[in-house]
N, C-alpha and C. Protein backbone atom coordinates (compact mmCIF):
# COMPACT_ATOMS: atom_id res chain seq x y z
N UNK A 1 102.77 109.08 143.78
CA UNK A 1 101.81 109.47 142.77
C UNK A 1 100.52 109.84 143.47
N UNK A 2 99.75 110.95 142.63
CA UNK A 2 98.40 111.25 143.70
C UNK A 2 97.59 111.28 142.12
N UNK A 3 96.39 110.12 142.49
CA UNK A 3 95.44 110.39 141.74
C UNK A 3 94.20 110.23 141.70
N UNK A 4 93.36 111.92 141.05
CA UNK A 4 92.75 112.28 141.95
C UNK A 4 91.30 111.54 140.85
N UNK A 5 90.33 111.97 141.55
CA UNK A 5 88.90 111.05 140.95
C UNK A 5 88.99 110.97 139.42
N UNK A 6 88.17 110.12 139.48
CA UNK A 6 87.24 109.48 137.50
C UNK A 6 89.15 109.76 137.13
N UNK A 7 89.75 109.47 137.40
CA UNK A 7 91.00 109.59 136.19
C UNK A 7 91.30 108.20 136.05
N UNK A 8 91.71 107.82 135.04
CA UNK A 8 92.02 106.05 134.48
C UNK A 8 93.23 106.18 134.09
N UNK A 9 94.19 105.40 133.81
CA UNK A 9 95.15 104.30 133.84
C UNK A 9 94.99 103.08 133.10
N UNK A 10 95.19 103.47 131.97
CA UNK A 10 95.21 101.86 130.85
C UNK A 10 95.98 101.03 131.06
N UNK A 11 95.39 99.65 131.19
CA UNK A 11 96.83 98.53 131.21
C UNK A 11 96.28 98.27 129.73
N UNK A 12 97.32 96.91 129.86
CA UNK A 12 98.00 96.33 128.17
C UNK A 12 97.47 94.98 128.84
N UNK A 13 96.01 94.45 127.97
CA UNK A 13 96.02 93.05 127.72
C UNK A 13 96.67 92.56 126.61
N UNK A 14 96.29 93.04 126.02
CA UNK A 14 96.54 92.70 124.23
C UNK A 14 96.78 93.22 123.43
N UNK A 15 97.66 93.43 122.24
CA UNK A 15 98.35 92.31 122.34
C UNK A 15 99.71 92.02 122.87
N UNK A 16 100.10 91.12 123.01
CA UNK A 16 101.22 90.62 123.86
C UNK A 16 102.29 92.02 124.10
N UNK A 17 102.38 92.51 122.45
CA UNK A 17 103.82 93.06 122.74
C UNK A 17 103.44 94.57 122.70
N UNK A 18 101.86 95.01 123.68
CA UNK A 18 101.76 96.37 123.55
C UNK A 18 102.36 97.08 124.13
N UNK A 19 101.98 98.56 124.05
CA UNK A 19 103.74 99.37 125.17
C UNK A 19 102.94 99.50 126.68
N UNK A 20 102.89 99.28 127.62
CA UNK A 20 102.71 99.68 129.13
C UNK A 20 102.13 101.35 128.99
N UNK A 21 101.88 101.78 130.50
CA UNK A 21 101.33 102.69 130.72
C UNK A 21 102.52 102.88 131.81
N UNK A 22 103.68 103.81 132.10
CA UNK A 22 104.41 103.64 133.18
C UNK A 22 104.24 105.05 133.56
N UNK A 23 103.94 104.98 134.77
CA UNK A 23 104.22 106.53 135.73
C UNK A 23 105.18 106.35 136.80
N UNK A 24 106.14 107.16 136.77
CA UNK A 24 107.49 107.28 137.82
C UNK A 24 106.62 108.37 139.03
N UNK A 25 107.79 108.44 139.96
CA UNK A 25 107.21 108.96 141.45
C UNK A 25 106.80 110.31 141.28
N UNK A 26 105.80 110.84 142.50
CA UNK A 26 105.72 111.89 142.10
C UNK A 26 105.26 113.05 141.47
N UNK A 27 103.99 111.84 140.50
CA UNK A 27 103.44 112.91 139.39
C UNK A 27 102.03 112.97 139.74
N UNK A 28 101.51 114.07 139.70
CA UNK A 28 100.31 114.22 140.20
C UNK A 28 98.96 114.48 138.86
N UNK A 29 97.92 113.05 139.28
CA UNK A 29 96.89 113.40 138.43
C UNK A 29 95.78 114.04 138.28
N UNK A 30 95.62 114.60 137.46
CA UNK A 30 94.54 115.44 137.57
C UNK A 30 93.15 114.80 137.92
N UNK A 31 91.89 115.04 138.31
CA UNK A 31 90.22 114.70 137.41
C UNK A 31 90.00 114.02 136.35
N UNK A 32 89.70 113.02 136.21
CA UNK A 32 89.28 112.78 134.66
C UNK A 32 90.47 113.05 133.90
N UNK A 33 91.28 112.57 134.11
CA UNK A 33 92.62 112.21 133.49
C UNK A 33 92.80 110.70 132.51
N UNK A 34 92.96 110.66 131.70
CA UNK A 34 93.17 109.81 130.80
C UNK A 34 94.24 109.10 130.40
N UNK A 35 95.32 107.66 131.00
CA UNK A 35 96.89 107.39 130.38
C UNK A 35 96.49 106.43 130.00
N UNK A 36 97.09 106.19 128.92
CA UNK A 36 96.00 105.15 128.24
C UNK A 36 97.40 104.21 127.33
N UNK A 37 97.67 103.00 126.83
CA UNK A 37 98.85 102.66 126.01
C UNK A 37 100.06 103.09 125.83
N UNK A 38 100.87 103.09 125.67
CA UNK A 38 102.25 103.81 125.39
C UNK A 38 102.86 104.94 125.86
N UNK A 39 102.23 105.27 127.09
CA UNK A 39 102.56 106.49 127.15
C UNK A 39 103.68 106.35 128.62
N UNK A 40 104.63 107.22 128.46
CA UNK A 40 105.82 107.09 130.00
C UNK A 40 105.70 108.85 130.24
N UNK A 41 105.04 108.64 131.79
CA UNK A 41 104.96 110.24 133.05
C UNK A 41 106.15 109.78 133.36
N UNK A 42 107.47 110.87 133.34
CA UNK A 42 108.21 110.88 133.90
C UNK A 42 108.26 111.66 135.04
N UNK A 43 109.14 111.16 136.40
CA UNK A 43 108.91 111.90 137.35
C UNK A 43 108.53 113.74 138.01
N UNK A 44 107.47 113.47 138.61
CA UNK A 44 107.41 115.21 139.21
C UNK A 44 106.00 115.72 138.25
N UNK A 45 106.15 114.91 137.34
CA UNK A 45 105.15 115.51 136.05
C UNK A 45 103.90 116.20 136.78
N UNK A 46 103.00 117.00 136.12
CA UNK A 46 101.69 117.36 136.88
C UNK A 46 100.47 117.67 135.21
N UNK A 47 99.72 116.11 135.31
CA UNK A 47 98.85 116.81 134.66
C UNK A 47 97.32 117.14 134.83
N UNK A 48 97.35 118.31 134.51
CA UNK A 48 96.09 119.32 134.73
C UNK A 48 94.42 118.12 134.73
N UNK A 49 93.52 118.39 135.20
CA UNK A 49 92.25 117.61 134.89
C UNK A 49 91.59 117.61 133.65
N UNK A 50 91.66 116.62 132.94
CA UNK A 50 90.64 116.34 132.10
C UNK A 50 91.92 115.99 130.29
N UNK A 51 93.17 116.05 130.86
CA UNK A 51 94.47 115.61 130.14
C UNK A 51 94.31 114.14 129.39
N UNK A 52 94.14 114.15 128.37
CA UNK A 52 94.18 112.53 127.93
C UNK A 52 95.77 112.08 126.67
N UNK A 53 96.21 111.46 127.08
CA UNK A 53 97.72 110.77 126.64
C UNK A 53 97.31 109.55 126.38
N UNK A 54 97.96 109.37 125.00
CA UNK A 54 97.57 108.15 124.55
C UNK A 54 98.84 107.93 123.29
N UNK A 55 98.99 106.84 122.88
CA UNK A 55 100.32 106.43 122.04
C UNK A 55 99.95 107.35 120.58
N UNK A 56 99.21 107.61 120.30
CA UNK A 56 98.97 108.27 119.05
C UNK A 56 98.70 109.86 118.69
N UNK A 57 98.86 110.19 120.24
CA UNK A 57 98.91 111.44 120.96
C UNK A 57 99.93 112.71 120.58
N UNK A 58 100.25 113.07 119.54
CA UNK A 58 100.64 114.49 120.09
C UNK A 58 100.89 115.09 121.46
N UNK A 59 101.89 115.14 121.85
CA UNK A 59 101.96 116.56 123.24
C UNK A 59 103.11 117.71 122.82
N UNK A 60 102.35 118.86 123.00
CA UNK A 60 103.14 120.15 122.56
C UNK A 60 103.56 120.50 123.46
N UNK A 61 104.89 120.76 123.58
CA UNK A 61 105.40 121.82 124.70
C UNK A 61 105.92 123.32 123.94
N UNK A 62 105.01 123.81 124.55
CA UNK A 62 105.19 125.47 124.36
C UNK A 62 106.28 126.46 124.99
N UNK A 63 106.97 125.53 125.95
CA UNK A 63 107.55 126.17 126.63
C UNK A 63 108.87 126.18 126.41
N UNK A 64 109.60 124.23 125.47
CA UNK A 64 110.79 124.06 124.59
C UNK A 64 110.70 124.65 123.06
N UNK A 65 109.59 124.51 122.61
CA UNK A 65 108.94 124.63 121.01
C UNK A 65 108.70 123.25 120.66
N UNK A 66 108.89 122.19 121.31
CA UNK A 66 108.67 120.88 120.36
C UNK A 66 107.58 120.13 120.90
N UNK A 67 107.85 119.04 119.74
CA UNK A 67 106.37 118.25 119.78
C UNK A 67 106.95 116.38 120.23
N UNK A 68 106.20 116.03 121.08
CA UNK A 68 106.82 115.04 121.09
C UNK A 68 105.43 113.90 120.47
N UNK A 69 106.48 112.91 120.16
CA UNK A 69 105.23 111.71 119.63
C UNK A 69 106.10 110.28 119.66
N UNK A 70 105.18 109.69 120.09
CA UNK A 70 105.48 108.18 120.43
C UNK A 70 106.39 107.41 118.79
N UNK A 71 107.22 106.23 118.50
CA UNK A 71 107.98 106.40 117.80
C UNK A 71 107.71 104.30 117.65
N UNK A 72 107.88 103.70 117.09
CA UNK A 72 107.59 102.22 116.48
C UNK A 72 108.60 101.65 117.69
N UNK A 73 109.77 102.48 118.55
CA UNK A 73 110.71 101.69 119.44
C UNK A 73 110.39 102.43 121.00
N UNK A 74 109.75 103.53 121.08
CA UNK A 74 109.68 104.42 122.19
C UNK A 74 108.46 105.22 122.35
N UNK A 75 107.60 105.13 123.93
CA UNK A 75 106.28 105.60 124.19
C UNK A 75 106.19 106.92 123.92
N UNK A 76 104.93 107.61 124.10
CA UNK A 76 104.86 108.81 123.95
C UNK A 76 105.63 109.34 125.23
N UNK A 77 106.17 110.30 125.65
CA UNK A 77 107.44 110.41 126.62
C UNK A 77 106.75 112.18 127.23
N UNK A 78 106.37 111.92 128.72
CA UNK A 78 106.04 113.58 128.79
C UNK A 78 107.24 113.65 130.38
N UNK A 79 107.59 114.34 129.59
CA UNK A 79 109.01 115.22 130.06
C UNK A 79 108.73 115.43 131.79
N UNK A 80 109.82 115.12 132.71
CA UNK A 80 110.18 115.28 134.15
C UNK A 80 110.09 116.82 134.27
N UNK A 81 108.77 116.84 135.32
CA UNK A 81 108.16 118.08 136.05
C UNK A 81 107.36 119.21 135.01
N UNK A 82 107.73 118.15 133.99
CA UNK A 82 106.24 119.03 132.72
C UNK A 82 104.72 118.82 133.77
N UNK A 83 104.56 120.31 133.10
CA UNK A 83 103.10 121.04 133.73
C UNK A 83 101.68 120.59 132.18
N UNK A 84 101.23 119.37 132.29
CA UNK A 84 100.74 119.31 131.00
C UNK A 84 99.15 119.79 131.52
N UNK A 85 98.21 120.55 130.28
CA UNK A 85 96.74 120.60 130.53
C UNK A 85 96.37 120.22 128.55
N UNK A 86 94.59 120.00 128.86
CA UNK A 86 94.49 120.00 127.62
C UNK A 86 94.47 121.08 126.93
N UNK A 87 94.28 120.99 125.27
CA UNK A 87 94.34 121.47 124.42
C UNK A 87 93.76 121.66 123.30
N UNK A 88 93.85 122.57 122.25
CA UNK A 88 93.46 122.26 121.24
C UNK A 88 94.08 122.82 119.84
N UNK A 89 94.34 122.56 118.94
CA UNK A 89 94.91 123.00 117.69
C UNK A 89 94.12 122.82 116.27
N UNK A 90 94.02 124.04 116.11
CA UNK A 90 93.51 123.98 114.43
C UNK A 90 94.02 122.97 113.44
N UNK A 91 92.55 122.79 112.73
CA UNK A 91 92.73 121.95 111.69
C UNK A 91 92.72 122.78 110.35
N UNK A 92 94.15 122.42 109.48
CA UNK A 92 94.19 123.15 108.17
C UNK A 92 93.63 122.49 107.08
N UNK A 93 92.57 123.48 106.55
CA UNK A 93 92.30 123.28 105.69
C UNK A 93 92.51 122.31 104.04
N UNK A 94 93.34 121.58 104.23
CA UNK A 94 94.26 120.67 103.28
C UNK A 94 93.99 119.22 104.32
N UNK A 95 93.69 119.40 105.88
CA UNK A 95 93.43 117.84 106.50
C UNK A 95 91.77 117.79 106.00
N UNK A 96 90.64 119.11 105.66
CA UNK A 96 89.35 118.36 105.47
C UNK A 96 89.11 118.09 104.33
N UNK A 97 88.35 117.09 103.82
CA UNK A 97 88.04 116.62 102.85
C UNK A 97 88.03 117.71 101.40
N UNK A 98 88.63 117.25 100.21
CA UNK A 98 88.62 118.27 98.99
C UNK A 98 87.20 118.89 98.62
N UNK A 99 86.84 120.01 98.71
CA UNK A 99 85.75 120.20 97.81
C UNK A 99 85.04 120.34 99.41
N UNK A 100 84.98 120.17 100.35
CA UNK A 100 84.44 120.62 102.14
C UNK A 100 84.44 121.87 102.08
N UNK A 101 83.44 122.81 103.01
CA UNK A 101 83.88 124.26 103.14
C UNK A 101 84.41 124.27 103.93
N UNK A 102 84.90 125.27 104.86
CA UNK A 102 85.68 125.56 105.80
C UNK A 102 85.10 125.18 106.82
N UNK A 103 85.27 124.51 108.19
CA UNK A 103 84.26 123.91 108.56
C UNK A 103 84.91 124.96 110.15
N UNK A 104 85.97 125.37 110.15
CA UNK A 104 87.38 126.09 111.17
C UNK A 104 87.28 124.85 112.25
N UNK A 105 87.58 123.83 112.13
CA UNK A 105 87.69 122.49 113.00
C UNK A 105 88.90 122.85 114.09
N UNK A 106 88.80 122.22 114.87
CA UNK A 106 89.91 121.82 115.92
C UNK A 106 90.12 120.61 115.94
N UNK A 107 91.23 120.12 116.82
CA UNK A 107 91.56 118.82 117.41
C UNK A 107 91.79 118.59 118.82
N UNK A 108 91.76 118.05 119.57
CA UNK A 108 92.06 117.74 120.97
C UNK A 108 93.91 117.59 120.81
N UNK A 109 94.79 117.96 122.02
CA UNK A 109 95.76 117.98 121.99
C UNK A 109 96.59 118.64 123.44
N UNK A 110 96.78 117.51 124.01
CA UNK A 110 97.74 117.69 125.39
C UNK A 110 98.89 119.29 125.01
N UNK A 111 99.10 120.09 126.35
CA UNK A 111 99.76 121.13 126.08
C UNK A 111 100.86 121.07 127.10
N UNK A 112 102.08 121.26 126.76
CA UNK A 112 103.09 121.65 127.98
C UNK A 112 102.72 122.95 128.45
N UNK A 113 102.69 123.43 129.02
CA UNK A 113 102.22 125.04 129.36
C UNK A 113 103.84 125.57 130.25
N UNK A 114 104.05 124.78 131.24
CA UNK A 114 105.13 124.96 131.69
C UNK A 114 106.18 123.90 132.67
N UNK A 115 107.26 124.72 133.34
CA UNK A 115 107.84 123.00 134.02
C UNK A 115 107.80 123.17 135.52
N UNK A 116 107.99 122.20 136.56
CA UNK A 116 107.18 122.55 137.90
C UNK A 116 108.44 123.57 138.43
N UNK A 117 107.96 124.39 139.08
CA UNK A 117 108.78 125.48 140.04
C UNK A 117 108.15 125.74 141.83
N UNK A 118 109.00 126.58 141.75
CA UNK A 118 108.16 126.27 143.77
C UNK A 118 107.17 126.83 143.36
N UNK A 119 106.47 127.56 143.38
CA UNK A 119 104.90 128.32 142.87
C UNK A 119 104.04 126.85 143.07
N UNK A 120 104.14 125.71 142.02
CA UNK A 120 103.78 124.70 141.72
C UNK A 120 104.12 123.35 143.05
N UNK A 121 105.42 123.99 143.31
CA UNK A 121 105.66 122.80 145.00
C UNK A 121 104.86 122.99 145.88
N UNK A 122 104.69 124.27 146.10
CA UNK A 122 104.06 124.64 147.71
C UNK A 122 102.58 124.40 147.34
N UNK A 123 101.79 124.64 146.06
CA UNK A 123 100.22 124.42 145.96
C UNK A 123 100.27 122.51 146.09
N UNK A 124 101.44 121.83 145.65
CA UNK A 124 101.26 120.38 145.89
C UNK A 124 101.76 119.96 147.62
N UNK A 125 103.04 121.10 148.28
CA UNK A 125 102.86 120.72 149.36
C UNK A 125 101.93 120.91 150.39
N UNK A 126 100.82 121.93 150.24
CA UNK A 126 99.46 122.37 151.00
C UNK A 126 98.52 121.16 150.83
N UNK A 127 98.71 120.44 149.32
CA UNK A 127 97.74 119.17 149.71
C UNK A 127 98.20 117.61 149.83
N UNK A 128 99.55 117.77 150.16
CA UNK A 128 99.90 116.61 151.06
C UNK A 128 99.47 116.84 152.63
N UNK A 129 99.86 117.66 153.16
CA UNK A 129 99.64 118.85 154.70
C UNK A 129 97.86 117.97 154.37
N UNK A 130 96.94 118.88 153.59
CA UNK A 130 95.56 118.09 153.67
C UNK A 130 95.37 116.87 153.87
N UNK A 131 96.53 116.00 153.69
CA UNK A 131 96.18 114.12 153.15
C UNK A 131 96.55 114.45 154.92
């Protein structure tokens, strides 16, 4: 695992039976990266700087069409050699308050963009070569 400045890593004090923060080998963190409760990096993963994952989190992958989300038995789950950065997605009009004007809101929201390929090996093997 390589991770790089201001990025955090949530543990689980409390309560007893919260979900872990688990990262498998391999996955590289961005800047100001955010894993915070429930969330499982599966191996190879790469997420972009300034990425925040959290159990209540949305992550879109654009690249399968689906959405994944953490579940009452299973963490939020970001997919082996997913390329994640942040995001953002409109808010429809029916989430702001009745009788609100249009306010054209967003939300924050992790993005799959794509999955790792050599393009993506060789820019991570140039900065092992650096270490």
């Amino acid at each position: 695992m390589h991770l790089s400045a201001a990025a955090q890593v949530g543990g689980v004090l409390e309560p007893i039976n919260a979900a872990p923060v688990i990262i498998e080998d391999d996955v590289l963190i961005g800047g100001n990266c955010g894993i915070y409760e429930g969330t499982l990096v599966r191996a190879r993963a790469v997420l972009g700087a300034g990425t925040i994952l959290t159990r209540s989190t949305p992550l879109y992958d654009l690249v399968r069409g689906e959405v994944y989300r953490a579940t009452a038995d299973a963490p939020l789950e970001v997919p082996e050699n997913a390329v994640v950065v942040p995001g953002s997605r409109a808010v429809s009009s029916r989430a702001v308050k009745k009788g609100a004007a249009d306010w054209n809101l967003s939300l924050y929201t992790p993005v799959i963009v794509k999955y790792r390929d050599e393009k993506t090996d060789r820019g991570i093997e140039l900065e092992d070569w650096l270490r």
